[in-house]
Protein backbone atom coordinates (compact mmCIF):
# COMPACT_ATOMS: atom_id res chain seq x y z
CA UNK A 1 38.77 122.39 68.55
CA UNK A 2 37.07 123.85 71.15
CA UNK A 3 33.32 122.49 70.48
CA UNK A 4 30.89 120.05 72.03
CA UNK A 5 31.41 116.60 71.64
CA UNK A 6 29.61 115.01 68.36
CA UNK A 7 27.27 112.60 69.88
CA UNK A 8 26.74 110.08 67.18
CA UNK A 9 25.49 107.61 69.46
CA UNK A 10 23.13 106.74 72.52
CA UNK A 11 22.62 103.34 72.59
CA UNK A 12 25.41 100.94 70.75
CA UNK A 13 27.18 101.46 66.99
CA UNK A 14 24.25 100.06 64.75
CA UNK A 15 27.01 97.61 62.82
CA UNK A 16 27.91 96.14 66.90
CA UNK A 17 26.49 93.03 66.93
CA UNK A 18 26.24 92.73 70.57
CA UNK A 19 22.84 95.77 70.16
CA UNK A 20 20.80 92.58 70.50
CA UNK A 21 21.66 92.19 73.80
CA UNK A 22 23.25 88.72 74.87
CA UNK A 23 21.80 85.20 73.72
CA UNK A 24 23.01 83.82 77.05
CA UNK A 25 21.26 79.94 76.68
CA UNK A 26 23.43 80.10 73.27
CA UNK A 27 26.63 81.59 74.63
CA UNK A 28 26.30 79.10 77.56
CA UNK A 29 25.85 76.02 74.73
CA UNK A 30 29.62 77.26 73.13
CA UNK A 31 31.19 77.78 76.56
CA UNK A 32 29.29 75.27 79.58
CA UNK A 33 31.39 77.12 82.36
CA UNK A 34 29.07 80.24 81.64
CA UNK A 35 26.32 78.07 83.09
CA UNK A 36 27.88 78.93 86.49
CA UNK A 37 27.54 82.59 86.37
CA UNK A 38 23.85 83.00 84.71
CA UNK A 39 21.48 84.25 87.41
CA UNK A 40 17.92 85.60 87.57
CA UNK A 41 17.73 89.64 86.99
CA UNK A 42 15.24 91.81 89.15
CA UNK A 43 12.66 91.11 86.32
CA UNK A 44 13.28 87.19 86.43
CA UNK A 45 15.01 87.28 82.86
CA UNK A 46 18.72 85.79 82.73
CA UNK A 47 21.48 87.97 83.40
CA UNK A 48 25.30 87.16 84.47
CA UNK A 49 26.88 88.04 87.59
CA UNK A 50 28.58 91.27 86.36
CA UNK A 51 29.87 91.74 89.97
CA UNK A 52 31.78 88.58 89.69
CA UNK A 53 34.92 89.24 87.96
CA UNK A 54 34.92 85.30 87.27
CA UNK A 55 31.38 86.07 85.77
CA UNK A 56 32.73 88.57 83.10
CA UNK A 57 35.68 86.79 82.14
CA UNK A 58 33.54 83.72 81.60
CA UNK A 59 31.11 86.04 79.01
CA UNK A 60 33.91 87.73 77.24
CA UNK A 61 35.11 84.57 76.60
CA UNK A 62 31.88 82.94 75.01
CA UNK A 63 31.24 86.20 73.22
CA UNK A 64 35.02 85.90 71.49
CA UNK A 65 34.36 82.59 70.71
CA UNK A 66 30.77 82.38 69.14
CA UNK A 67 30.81 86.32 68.01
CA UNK A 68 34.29 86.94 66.78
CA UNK A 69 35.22 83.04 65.79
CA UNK A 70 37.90 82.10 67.88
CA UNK A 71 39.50 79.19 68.48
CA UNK A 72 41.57 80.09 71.72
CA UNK A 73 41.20 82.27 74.51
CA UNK A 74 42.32 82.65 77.84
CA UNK A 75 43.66 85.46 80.54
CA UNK A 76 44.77 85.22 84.32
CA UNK A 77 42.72 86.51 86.89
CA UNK A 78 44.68 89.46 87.68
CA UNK A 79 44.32 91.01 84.24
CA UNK A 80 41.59 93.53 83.11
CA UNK A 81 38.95 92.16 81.77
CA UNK A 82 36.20 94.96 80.55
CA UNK A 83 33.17 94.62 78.81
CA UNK A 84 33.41 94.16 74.78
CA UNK A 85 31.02 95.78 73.12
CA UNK A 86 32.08 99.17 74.41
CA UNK A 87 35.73 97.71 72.43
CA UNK A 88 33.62 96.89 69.57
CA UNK A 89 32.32 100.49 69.20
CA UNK A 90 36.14 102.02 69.42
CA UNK A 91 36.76 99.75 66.37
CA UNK A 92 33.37 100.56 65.02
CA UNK A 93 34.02 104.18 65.40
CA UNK A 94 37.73 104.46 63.80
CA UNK A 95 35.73 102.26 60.53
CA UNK A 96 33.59 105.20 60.06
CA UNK A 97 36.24 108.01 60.26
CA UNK A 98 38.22 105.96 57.97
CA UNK A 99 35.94 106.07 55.32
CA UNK A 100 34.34 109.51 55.37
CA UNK A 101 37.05 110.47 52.71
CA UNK A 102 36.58 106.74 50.68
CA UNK A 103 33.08 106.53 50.94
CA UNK A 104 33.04 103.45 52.13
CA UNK A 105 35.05 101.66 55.09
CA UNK A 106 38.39 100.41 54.24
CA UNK A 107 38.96 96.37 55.16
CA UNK A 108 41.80 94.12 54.38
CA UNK A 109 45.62 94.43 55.59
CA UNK A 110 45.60 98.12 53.46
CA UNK A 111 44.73 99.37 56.71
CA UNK A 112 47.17 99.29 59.93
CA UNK A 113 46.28 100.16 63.31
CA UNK A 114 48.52 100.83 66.37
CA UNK A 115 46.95 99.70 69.85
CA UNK A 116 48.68 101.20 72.53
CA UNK A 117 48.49 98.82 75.74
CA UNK A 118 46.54 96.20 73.68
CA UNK A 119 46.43 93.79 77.35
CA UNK A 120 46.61 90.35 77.47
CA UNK A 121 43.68 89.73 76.03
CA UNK A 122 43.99 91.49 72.62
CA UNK A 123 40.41 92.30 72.38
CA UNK A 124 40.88 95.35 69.97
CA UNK A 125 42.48 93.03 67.10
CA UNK A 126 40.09 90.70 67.64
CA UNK A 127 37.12 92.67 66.83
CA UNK A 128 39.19 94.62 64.41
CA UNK A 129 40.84 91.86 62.79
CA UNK A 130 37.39 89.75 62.49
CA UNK A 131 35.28 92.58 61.20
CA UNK A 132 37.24 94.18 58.81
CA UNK A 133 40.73 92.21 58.70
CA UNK A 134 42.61 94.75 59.31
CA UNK A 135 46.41 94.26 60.31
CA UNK A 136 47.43 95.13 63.51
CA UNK A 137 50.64 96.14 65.64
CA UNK A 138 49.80 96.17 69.23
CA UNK A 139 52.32 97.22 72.14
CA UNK A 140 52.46 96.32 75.94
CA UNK A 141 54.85 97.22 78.63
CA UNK A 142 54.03 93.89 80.79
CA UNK A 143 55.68 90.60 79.65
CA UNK A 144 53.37 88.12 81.09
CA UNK A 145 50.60 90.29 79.42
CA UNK A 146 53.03 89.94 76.04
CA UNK A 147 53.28 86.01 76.42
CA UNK A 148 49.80 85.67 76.95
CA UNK A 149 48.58 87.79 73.49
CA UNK A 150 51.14 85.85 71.56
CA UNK A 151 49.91 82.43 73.08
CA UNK A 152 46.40 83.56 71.59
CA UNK A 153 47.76 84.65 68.57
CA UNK A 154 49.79 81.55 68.28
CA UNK A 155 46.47 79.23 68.87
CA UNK A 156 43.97 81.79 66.28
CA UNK A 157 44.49 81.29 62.60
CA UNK A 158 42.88 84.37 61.90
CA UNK A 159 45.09 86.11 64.08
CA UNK A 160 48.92 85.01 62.84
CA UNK A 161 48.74 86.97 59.47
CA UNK A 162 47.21 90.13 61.43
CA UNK A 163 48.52 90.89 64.31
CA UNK A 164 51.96 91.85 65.74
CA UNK A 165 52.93 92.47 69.68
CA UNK A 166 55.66 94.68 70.52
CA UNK A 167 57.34 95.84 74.13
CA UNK A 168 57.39 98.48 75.40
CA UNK A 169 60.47 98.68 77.12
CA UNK A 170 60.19 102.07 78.76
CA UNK A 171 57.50 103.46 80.73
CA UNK A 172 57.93 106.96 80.03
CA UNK A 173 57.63 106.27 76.26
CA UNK A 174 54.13 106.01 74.26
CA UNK A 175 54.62 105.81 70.99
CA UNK A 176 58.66 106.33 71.15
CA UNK A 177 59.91 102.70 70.14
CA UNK A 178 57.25 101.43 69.27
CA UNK A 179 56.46 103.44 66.00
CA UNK A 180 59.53 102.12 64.42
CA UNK A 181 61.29 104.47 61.54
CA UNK A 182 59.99 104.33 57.89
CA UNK A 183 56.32 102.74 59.37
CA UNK A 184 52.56 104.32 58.97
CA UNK A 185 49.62 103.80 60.13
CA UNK A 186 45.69 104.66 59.73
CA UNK A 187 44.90 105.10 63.02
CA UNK A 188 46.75 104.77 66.49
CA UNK A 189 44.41 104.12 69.34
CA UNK A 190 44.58 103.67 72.88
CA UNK A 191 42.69 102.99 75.79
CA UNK A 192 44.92 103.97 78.91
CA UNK A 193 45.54 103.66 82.65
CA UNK A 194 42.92 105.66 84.33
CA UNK A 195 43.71 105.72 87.89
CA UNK A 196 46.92 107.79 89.15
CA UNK A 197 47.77 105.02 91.91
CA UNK A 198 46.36 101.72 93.13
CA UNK A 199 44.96 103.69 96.73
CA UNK A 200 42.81 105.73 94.20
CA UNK A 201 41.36 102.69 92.36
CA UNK A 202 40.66 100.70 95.69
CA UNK A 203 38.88 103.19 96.62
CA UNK A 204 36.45 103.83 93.77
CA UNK A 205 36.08 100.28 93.64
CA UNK A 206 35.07 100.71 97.28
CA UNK A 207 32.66 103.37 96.30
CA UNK A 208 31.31 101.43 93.18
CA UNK A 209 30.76 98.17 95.54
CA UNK A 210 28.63 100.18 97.56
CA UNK A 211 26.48 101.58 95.15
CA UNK A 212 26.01 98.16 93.18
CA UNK A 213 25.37 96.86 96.81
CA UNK A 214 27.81 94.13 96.58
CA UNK A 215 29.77 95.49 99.34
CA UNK A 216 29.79 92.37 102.17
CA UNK A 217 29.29 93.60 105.83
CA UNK A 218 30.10 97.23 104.90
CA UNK A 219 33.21 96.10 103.35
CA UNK A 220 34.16 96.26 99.73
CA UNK A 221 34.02 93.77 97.79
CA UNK A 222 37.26 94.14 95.56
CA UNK A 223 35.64 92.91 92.36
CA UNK A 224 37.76 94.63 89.90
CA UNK A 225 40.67 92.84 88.11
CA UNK A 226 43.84 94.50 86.34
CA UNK A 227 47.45 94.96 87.03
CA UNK A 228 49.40 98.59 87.80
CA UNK A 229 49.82 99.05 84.27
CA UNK A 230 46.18 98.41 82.88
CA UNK A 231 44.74 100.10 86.04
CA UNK A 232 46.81 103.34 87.25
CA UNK A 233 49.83 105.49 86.36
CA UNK A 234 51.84 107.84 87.45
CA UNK A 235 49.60 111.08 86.99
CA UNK A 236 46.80 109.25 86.06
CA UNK A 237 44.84 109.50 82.72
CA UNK A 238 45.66 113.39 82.59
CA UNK A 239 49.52 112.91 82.42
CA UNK A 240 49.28 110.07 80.22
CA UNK A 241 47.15 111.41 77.51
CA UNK A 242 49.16 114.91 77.57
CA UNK A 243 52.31 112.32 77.30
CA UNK A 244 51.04 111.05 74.00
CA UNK A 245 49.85 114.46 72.52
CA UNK A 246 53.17 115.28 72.54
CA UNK A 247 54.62 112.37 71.20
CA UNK A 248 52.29 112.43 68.58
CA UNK A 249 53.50 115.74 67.29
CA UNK A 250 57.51 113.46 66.55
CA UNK A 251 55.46 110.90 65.16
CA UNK A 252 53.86 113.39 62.63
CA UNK A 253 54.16 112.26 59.56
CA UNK A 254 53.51 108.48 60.06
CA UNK A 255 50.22 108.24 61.45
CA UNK A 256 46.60 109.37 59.63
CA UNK A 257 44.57 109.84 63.23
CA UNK A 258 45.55 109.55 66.58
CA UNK A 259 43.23 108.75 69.48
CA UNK A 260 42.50 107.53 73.12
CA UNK A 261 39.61 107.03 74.58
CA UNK A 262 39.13 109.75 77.87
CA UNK A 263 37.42 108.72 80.67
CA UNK A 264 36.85 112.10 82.64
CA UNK A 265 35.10 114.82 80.60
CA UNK A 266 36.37 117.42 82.77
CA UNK A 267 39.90 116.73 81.36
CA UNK A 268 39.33 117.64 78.01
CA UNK A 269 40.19 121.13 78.22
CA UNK A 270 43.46 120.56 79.29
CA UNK A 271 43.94 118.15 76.13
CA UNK A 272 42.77 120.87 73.76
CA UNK A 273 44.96 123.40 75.19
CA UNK A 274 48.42 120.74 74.52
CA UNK A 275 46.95 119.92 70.84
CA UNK A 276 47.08 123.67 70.22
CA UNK A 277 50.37 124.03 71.74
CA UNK A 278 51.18 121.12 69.30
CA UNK A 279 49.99 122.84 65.98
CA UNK A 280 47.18 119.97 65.12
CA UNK A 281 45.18 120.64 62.47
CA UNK A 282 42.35 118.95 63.16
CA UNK A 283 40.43 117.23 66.39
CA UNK A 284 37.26 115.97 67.73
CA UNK A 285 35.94 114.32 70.92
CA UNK A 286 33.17 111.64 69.59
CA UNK A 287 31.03 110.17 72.65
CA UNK A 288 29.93 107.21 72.64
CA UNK A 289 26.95 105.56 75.77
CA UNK A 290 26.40 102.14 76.34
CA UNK A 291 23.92 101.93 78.63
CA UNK A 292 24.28 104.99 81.72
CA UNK A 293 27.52 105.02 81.10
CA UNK A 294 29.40 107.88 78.80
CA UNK A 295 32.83 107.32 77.11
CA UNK A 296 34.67 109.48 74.86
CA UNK A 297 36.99 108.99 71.57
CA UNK A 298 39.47 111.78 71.58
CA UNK A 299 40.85 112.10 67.98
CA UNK A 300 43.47 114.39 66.17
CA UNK A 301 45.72 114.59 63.26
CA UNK A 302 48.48 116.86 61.52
């Protein structure tokens, strides 16, 4: 429990489809608006304003539509809106777990996945749901985040039969009320709230602005989009993550795997030390880079 991350991966999953890179003069064709955000790179090839919050949201939006098929899709301004293919490689990753003990990756509505704070974009049942149509349940503690999943839902055949949004009432709760009694699942993933207030996120978003240079007379430029709930919580990623450890442990016997991703390495050894505490059986930590940037799969079962 106690060993070095597997590192399966330094560069993207080799089923993402986004390991190409991004066919921006055909992404632009499907959504026009993209056109507005396509800029020359430091090498004179076509990039997108990743700075631009606008920019991203305009990209995620093409890639849903001419990657993943879909007919609808839309979120406000103030939600998070993060890059997919790092989501397509959570999705990618869980496929391969699943089928070390078929032999082969499991598709079709035989397999159920939980997404803890799915956001209003869905964009884990999406990918999930359009690469190996798997059924999802999904919770979400903010109703305007809740409306706007079930509007794209509502507007996505391929979504009705699939996936499933639930509230999450309290807080304080995880998986409580949301794992509802005689129910099992494959997996249960999550991706959660990193920051432990908003001060602390302005202010790496200060730091980040300044190292990307997009800071605007010395002044951040606050670039970053999500609400309290996708953003920060109350302790941070370390409380939350040692929350649902210990949920897990009442929630036993009706999940295969549980997971979140983890953002800072150096918490880690604190999770180990809880999953002990909770008498796992078994756990990993599975890294995953995109680019310079490191992100981790925490996994464990019973």
């Amino acid at each position: 429990m106690d060993k070095k991350p597997e590192k399966i991966q330094k560069t993207l999953h080799p089923r993402n489809i986004h390991n190409n890179g991004y066919d921006l003069k055909n992404l632009a064709k499907v959504l026009h608006e993209l056109n507005e955000y396509i800029i020359p790179s430091k090498t004179g090839t076509p990039t997108v304003a990743f700075a631009n919050p606008d920019a991203v949201r305009a990209l995620n939006k093409a890639l849903l539509i001419a990657d993943y098929k879909l007919e609808f899709w839309t979120i406000a301004k103030t939600n998070l809106c993060p890059p997919i293919p790092g989501r397509a490689d959570y999705i990618h990753t869980i496929a391969d777990i699943l089928a070390e003990k078929l032999g082969e990756i499991p598709t079709g509505k035989r397999v159920k996945i939980l997404d803890i704070g799915t956001g209003a974009g869905i964009i884990y049942p999406v990918i999930g749901v359009t690469t190996y149509n798997w059924e999802f349940v999904c919770s979400e503690i903010d109703k305007a985040s809740i409306n706007n999943a079930k509007l794209i839902i509502e507007r996505n055949k391929s979504l009705k039969q699939n996936v499933t949004i639930r509230h999450q009432e309290n807080r304080r709760n995880i998986l409580k009320d949301i794992i509802l009694p005689g129910e099992y699942y494959d997996f249960v993933m999550c991706n959660p709230p990193f920051y432990k207030s908003k001060e602390e996120a302005t202010l790496q978003n200060a730091r980040k602005s300044k190292n990307l240079g997009t800071a605007v007379d010395g002044k951040a430029n606050l670039n970053f989009s999500g609400q309290n709930n996708e953003l920060w919580c109350d302790g941070g990623e370390k409380a939350f993550i040692t929350n649902m450890i210990y949920e897990s442990k009442h929630f036993r016997g009706q999940s295969l795997w549980f997971s979140t991703l983890v953002s800072n390495k150096e918490n880690l050894k604190t999770f180990n030390t809880h999953l002990k505490k909770v008498g796992i059986k078994e756990s990993r930590v599975i890294e995953m880079q995109q680019g310079n940037k490191i992100s981790r799969i925490l996994i464990w079962n019973f």
